[in-house]
C-alpha atoms as a PDB file:
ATOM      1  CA  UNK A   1     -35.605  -4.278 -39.926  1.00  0.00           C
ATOM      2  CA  UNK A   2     -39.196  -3.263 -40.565  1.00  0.00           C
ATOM      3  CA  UNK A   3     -40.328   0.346 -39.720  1.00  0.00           C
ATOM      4  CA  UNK A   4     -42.399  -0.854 -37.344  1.00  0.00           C
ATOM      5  CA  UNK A   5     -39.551  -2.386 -35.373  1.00  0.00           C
ATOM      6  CA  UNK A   6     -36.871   0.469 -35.853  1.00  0.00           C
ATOM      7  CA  UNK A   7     -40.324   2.312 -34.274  1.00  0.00           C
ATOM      8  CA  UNK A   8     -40.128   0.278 -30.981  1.00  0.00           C
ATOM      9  CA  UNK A   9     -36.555   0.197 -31.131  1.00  0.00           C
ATOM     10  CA  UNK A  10     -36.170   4.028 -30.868  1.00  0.00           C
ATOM     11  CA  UNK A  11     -39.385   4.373 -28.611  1.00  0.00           C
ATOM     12  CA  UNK A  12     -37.301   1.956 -26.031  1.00  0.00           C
ATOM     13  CA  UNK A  13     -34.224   4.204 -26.113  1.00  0.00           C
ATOM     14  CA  UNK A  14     -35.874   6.909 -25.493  1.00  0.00           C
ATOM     15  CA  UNK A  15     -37.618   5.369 -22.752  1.00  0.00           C
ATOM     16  CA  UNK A  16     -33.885   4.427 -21.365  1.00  0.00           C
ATOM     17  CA  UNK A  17     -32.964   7.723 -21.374  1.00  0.00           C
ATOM     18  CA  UNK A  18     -36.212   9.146 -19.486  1.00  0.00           C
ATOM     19  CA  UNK A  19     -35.409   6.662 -16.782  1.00  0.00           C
ATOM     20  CA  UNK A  20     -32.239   7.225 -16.292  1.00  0.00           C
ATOM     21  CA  UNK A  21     -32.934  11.584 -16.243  1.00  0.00           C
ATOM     22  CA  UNK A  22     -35.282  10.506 -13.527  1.00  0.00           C
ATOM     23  CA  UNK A  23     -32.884   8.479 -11.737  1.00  0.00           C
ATOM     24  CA  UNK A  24     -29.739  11.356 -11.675  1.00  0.00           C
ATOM     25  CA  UNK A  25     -30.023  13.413  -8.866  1.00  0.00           C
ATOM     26  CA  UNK A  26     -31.156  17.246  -9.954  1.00  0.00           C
ATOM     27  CA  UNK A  27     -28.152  19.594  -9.813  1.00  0.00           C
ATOM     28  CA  UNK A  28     -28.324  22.158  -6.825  1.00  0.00           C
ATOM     29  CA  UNK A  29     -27.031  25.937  -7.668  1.00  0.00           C
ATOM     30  CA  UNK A  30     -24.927  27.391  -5.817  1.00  0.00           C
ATOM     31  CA  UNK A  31     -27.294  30.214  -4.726  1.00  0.00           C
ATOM     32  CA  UNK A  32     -29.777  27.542  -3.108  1.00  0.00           C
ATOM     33  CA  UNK A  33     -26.578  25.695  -1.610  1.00  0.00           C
ATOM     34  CA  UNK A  34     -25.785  29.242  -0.332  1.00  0.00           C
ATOM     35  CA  UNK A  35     -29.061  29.924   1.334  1.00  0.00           C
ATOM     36  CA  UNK A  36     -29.192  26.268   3.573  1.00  0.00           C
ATOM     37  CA  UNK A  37     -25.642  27.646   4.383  1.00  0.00           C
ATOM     38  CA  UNK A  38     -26.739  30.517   5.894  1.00  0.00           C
ATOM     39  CA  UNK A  39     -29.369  28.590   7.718  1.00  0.00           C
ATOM     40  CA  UNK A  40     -27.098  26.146   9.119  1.00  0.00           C
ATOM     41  CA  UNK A  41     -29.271  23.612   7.205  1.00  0.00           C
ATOM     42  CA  UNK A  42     -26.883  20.495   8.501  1.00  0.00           C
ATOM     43  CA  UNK A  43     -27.981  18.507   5.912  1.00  0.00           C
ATOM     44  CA  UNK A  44     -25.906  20.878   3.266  1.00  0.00           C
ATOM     45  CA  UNK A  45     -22.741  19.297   1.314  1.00  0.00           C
ATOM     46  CA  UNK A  46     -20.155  21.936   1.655  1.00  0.00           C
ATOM     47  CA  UNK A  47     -17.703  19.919  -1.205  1.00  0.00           C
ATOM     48  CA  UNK A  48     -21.173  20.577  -3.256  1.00  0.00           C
ATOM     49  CA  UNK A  49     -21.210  24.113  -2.407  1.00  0.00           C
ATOM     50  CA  UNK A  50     -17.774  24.598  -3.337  1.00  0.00           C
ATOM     51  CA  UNK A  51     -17.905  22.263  -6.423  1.00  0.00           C
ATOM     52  CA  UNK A  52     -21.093  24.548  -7.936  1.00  0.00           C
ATOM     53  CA  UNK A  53     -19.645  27.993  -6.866  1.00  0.00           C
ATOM     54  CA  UNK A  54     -17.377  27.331  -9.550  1.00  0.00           C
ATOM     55  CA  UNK A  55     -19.817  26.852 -11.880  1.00  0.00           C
ATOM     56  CA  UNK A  56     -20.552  30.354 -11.392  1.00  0.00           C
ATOM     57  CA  UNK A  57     -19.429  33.573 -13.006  1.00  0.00           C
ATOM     58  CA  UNK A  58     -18.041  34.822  -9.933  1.00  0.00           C
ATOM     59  CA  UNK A  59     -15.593  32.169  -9.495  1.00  0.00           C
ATOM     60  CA  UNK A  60     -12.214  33.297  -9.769  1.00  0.00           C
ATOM     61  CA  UNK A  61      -9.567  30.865  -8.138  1.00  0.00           C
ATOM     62  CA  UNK A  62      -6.643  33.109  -8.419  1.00  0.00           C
ATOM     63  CA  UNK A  63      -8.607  36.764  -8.552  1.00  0.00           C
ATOM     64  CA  UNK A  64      -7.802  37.313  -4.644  1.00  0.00           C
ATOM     65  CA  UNK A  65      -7.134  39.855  -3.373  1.00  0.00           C
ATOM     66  CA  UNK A  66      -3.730  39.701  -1.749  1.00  0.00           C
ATOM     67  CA  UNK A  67      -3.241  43.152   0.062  1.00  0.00           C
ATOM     68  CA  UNK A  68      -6.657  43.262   1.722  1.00  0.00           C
ATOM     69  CA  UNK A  69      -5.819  39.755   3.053  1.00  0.00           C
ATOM     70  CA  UNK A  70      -3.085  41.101   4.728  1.00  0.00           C
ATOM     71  CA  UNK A  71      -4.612  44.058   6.401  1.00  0.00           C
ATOM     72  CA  UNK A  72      -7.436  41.351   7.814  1.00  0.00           C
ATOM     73  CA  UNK A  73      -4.814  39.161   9.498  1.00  0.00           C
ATOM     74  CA  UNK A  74      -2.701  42.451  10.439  1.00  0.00           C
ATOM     75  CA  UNK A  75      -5.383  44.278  11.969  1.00  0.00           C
ATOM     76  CA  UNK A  76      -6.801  41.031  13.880  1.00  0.00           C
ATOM     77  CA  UNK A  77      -3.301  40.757  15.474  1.00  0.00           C
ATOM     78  CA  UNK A  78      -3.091  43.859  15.943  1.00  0.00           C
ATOM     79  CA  UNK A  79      -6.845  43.237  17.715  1.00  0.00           C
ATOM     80  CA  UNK A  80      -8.405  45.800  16.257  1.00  0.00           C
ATOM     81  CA  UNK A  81     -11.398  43.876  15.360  1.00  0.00           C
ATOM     82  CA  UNK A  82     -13.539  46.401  13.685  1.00  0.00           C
ATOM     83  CA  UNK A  83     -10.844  46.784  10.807  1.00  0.00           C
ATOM     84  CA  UNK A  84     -10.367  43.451  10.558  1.00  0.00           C
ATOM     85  CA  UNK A  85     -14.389  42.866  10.228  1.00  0.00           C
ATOM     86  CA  UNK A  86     -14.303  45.130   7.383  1.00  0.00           C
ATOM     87  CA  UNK A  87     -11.366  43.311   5.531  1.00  0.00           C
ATOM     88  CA  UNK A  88     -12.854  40.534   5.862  1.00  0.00           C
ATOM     89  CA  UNK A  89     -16.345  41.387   4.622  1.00  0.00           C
ATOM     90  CA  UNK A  90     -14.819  42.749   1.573  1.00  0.00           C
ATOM     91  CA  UNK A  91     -13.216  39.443   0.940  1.00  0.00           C
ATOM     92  CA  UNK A  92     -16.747  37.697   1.971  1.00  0.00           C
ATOM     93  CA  UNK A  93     -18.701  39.917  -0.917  1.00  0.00           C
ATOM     94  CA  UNK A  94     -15.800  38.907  -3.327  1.00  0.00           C
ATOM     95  CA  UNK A  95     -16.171  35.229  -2.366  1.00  0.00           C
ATOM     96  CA  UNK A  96     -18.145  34.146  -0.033  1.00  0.00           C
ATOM     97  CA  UNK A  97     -16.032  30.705   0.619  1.00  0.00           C
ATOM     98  CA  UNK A  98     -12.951  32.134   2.076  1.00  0.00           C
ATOM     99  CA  UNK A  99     -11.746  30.436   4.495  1.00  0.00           C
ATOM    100  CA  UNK A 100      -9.573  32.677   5.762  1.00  0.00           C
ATOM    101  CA  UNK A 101     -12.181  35.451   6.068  1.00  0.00           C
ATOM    102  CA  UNK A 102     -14.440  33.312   7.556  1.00  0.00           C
ATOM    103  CA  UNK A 103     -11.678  32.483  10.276  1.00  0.00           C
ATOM    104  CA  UNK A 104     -10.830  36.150  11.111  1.00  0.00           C
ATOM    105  CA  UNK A 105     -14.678  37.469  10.769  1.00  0.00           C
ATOM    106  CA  UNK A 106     -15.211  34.727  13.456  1.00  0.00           C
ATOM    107  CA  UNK A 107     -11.860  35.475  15.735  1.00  0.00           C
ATOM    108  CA  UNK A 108     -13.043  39.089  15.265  1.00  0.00           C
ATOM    109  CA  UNK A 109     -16.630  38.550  16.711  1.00  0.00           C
ATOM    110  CA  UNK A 110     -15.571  36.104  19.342  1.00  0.00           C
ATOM    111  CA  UNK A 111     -13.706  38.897  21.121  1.00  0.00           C
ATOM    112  CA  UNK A 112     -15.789  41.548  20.513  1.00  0.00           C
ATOM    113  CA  UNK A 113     -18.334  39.355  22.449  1.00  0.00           C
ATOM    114  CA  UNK A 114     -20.342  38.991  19.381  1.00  0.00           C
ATOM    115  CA  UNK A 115     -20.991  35.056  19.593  1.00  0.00           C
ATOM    116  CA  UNK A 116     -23.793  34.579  17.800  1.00  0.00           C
ATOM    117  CA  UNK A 117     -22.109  35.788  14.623  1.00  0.00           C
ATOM    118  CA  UNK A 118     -18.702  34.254  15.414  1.00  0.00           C
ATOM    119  CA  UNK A 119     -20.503  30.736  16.077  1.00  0.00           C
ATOM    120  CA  UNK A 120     -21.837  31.183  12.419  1.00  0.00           C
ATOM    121  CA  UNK A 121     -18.204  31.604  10.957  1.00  0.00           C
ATOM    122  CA  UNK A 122     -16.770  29.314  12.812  1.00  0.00           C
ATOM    123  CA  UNK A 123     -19.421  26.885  11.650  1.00  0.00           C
ATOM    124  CA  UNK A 124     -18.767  27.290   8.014  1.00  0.00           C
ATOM    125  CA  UNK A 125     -15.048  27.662   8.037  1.00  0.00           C
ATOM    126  CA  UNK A 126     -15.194  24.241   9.724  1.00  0.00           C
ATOM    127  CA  UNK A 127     -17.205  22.648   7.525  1.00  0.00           C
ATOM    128  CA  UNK A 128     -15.511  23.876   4.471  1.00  0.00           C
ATOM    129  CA  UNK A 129     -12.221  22.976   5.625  1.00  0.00           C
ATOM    130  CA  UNK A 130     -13.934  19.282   6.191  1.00  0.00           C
ATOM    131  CA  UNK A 131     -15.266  19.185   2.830  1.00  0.00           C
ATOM    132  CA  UNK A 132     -11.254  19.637   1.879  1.00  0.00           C
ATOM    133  CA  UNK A 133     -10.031  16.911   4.348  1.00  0.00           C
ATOM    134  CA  UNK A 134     -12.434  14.628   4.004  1.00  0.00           C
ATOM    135  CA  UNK A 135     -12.380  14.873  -0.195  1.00  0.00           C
ATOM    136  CA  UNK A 136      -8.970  12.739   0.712  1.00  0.00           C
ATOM    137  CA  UNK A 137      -5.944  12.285   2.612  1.00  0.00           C
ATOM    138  CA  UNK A 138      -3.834  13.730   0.087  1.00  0.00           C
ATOM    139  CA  UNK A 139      -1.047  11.113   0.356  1.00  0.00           C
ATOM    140  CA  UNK A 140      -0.810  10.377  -3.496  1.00  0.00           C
ATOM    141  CA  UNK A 141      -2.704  11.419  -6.454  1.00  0.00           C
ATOM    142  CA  UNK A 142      -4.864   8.986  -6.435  1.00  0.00           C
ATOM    143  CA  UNK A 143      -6.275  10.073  -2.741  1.00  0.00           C
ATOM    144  CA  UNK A 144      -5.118  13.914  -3.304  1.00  0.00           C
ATOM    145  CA  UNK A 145      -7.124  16.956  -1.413  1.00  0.00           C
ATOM    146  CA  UNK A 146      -9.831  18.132  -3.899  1.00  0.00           C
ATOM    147  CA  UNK A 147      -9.807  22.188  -4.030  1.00  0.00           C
ATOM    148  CA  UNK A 148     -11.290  24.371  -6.203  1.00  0.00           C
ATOM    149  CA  UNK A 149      -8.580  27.108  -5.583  1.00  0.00           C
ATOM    150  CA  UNK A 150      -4.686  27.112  -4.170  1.00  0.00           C
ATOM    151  CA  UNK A 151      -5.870  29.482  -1.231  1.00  0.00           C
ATOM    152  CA  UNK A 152      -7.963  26.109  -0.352  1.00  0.00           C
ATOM    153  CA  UNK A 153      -4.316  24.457   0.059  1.00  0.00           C
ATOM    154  CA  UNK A 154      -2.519  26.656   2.339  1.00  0.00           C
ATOM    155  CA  UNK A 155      -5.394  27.614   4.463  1.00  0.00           C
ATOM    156  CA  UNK A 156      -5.672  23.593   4.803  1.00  0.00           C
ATOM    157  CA  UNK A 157      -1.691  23.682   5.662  1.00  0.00           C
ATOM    158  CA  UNK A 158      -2.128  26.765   8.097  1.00  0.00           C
ATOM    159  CA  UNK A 159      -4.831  24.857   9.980  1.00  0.00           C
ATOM    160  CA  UNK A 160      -3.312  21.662  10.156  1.00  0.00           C
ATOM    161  CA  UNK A 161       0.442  23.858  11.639  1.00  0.00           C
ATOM    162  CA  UNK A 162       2.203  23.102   9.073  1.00  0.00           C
ATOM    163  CA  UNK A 163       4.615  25.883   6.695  1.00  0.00           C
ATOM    164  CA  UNK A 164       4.505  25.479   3.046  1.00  0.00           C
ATOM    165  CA  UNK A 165       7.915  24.390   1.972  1.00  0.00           C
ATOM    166  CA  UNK A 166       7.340  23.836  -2.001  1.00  0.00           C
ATOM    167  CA  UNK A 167       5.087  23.431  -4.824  1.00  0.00           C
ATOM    168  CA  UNK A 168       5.155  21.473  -8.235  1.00  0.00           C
ATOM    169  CA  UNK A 169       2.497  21.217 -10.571  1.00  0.00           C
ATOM    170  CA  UNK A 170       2.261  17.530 -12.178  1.00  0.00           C
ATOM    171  CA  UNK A 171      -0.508  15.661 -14.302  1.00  0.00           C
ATOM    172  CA  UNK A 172      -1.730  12.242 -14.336  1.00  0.00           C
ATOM    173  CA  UNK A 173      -3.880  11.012 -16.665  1.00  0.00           C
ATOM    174  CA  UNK A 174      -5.912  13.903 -17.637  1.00  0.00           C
ATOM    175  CA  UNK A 175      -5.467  15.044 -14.340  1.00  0.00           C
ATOM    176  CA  UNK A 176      -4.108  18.323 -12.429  1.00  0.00           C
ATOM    177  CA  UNK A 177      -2.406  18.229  -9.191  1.00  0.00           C
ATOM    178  CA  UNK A 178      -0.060  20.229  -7.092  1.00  0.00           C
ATOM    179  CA  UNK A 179       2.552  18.460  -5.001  1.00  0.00           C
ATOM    180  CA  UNK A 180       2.717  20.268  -2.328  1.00  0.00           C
ATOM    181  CA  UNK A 181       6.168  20.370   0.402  1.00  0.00           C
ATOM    182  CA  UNK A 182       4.916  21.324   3.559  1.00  0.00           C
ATOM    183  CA  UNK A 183       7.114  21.509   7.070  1.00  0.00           C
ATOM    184  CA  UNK A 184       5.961  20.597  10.584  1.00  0.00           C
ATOM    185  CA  UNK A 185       7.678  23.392  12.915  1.00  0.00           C
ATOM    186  CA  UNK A 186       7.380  20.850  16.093  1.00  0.00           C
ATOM    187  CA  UNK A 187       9.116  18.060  14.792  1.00  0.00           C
ATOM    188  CA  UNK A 188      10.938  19.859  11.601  1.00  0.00           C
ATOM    189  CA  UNK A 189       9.517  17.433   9.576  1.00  0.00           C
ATOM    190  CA  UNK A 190       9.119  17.522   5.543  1.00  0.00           C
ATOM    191  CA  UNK A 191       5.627  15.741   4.378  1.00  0.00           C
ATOM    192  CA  UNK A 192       4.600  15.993   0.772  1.00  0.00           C
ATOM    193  CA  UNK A 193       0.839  15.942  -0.103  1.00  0.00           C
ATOM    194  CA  UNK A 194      -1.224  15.895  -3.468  1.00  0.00           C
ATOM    195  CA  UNK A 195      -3.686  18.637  -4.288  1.00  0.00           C
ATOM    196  CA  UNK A 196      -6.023  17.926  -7.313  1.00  0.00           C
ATOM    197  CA  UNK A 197      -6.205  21.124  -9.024  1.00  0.00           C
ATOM    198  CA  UNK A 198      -8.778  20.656 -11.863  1.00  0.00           C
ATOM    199  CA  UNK A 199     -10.724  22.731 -11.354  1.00  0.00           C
ATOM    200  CA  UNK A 200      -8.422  26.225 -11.277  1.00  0.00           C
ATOM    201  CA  UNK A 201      -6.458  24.680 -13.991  1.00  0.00           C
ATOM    202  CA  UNK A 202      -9.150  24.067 -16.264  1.00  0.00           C
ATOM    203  CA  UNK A 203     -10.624  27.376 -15.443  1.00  0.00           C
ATOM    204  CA  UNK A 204      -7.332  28.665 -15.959  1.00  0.00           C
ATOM    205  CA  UNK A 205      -7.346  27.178 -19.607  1.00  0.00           C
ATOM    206  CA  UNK A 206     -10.937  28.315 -20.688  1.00  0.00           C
ATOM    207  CA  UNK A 207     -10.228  31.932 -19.984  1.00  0.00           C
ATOM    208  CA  UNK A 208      -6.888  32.116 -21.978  1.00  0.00           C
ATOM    209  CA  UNK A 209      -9.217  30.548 -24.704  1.00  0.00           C
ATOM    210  CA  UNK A 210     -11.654  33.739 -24.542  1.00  0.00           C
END
């Protein structure tokens, strides 16, 4: 092959590549997810929210804080709102996609007559708890619930009534999932779904590595 041709050759490649930069869709950060979040921009993709938060160096999928968590969900039944609005904003400033918090900051407002702010919470723990739902129906592996932490999977349970039972983690071809044994109370009855856990897992991995 002449030089000339090697020439056009590489010029062509190159020209492949250019076109094909163009035509993949520029990565969003989380921070400018974040933002149309907070501006109830409905044209935001809350599994693309949650998918770049944990990209970022605050993601921590199993860095929660357990014993504030239960002081939020104490002091809302307890209905004193104002303590549980502070548990939860602690939780919120940790990570700002818990689901939980979002739940009890909204419960908290909504009684305190504060509807503005509880329609906002309500509106984005609805939407991410969507984004988990509608990522599958968690049935097998192959259709499992895509989370980005295992908080993800029993806020998911305690939303749709049902009592975590049991937990086994499996892989499939590269893959990470959790089976997950979960318990209707109504009808007593024991229904298995699939959780793919990648991203924890791998997260997991990198930072026994460092």
């Amino acid at each position: 092959m002449s030089r000339k041709s090697i020439f056009i050759v590489a010029y062509l490649f190159l020209l492949q590549l250019a076109v094909a930069a163009q035509d993949r869709p520029a990565k969003v950060s989380y921070e400018t997810l974040l933002e149309k979040v907070k501006k109830q921009d409905p044209a935001v993709n809350f599994k693309d929210l949650r998918v770049a938060f944990t990209e970022t160096k605050a993601y921590s999928p199993y860095g929660g804080d357990s014993e504030n968590r239960k002081a939020m969900f104490a002091a809302l039944k307890a209905e004193e709102f104002e303590k549980a609005l502070t548990a939860s904003e602690k939780a919120l400033a940790s990570n700002y996609l818990d689901i939980n918090a979002h739940f009890v900051t909204f419960a908290a407002n909504k009684r305190l007559g504060l509807s503005e702010k509880a329609n906002y919470h309500k509106y984005v723990f609805e939407n991410l708890l969507k984004s988990i739902s509608d990522s599958g129906d968690g049935k097998t592996i192959e259709t499992a619930f895509l989370v980005i932490s295992t908080d993800e999977e029993y806020a998911l349970f305690n939303f749709m009534g049902l009592r975590p039972a049991g937990q086994a983690l499996i892989e499939d071809k590269g893959h990470h999932y959790d089976k997950m044994t979960a318990v209707d109370p109504k009808t007593n009855q024991t229904i298995v779904y699939y959780f793919n856990v990648d991203k924890p897992f791998n997260w997991l991995g990198n930072s026994l590595k460092q």
